[in-house]
Protein backbone atom coordinates (compact mmCIF):
# COMPACT_ATOMS: atom_id res chain seq x y z
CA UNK A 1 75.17 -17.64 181.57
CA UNK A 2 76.08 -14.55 183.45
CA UNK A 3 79.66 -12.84 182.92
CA UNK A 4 80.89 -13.55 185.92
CA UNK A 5 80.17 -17.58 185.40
CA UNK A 6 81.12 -17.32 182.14
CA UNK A 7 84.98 -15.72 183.40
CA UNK A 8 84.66 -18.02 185.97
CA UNK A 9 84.59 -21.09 183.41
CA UNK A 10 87.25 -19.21 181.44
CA UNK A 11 90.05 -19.14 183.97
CA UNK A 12 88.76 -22.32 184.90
CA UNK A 13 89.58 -23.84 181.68
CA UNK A 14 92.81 -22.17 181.12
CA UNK A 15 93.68 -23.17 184.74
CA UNK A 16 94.34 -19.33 185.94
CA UNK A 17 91.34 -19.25 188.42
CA UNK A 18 92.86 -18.12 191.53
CA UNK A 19 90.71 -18.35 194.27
CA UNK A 20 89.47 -14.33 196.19
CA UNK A 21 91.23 -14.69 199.44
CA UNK A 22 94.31 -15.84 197.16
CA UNK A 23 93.96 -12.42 195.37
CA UNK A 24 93.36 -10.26 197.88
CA UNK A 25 95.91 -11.80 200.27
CA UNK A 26 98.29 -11.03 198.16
CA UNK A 27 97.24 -7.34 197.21
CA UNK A 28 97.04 -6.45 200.57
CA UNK A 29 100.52 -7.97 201.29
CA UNK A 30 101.61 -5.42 198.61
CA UNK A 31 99.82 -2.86 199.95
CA UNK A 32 101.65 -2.91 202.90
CA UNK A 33 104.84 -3.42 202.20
CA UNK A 34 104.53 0.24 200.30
CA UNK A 35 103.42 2.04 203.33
CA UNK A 36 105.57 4.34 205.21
CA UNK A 37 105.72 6.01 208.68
CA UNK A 38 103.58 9.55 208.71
CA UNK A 39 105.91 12.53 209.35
CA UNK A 40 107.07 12.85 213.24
CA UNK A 41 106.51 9.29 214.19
CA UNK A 42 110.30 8.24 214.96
CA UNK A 43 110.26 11.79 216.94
CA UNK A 44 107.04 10.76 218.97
CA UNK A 45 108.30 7.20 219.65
CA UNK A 46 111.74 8.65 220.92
CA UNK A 47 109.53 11.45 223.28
CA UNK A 48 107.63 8.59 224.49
CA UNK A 49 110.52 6.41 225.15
CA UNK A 50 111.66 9.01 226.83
CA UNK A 51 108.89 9.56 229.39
CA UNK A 52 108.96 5.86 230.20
CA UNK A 53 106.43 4.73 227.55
CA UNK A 54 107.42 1.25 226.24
CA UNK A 55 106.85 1.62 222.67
CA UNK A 56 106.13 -1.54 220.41
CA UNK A 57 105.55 -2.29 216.92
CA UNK A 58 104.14 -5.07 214.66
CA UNK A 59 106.54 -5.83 211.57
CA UNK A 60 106.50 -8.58 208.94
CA UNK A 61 110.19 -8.51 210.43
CA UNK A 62 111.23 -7.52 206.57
CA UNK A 63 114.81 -6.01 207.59
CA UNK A 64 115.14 -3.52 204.38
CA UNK A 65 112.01 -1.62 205.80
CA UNK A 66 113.30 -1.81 209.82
């Protein structure tokens, strides 16, 4: 048996398997939630606004970090 079967029948047993794209869903979702803007960007957005660029984000629509 190799290790990774044998952790596999582990948290299997103990009923703690959690499938990958569970895992890394949620590590990436805390990823995210960490990063901040770079240095200037609320400047640049406000210089493009102000040119007559439309300037749109994607959120998670999480109000603390808006």
């Amino acid at each position: 048996m190799t290790g990774a079967e044998l952790e596999f029948t582990l948290l299997s047993i103990s009923e703690r398997y959690k499938p990958y794209k569970e895992i890394t869903e949620y590590q990436c979702a805390r990823g995210y939630s960490e990063l901040e803007l770079r240095g200037g960007t609320k400047d640049c957005f406000a210089k493009l606004r102000a040119t007559g660029f439309t300037v749109s984000c994607l959120t998670t629509r999480d109000t603390k970090r808006l």
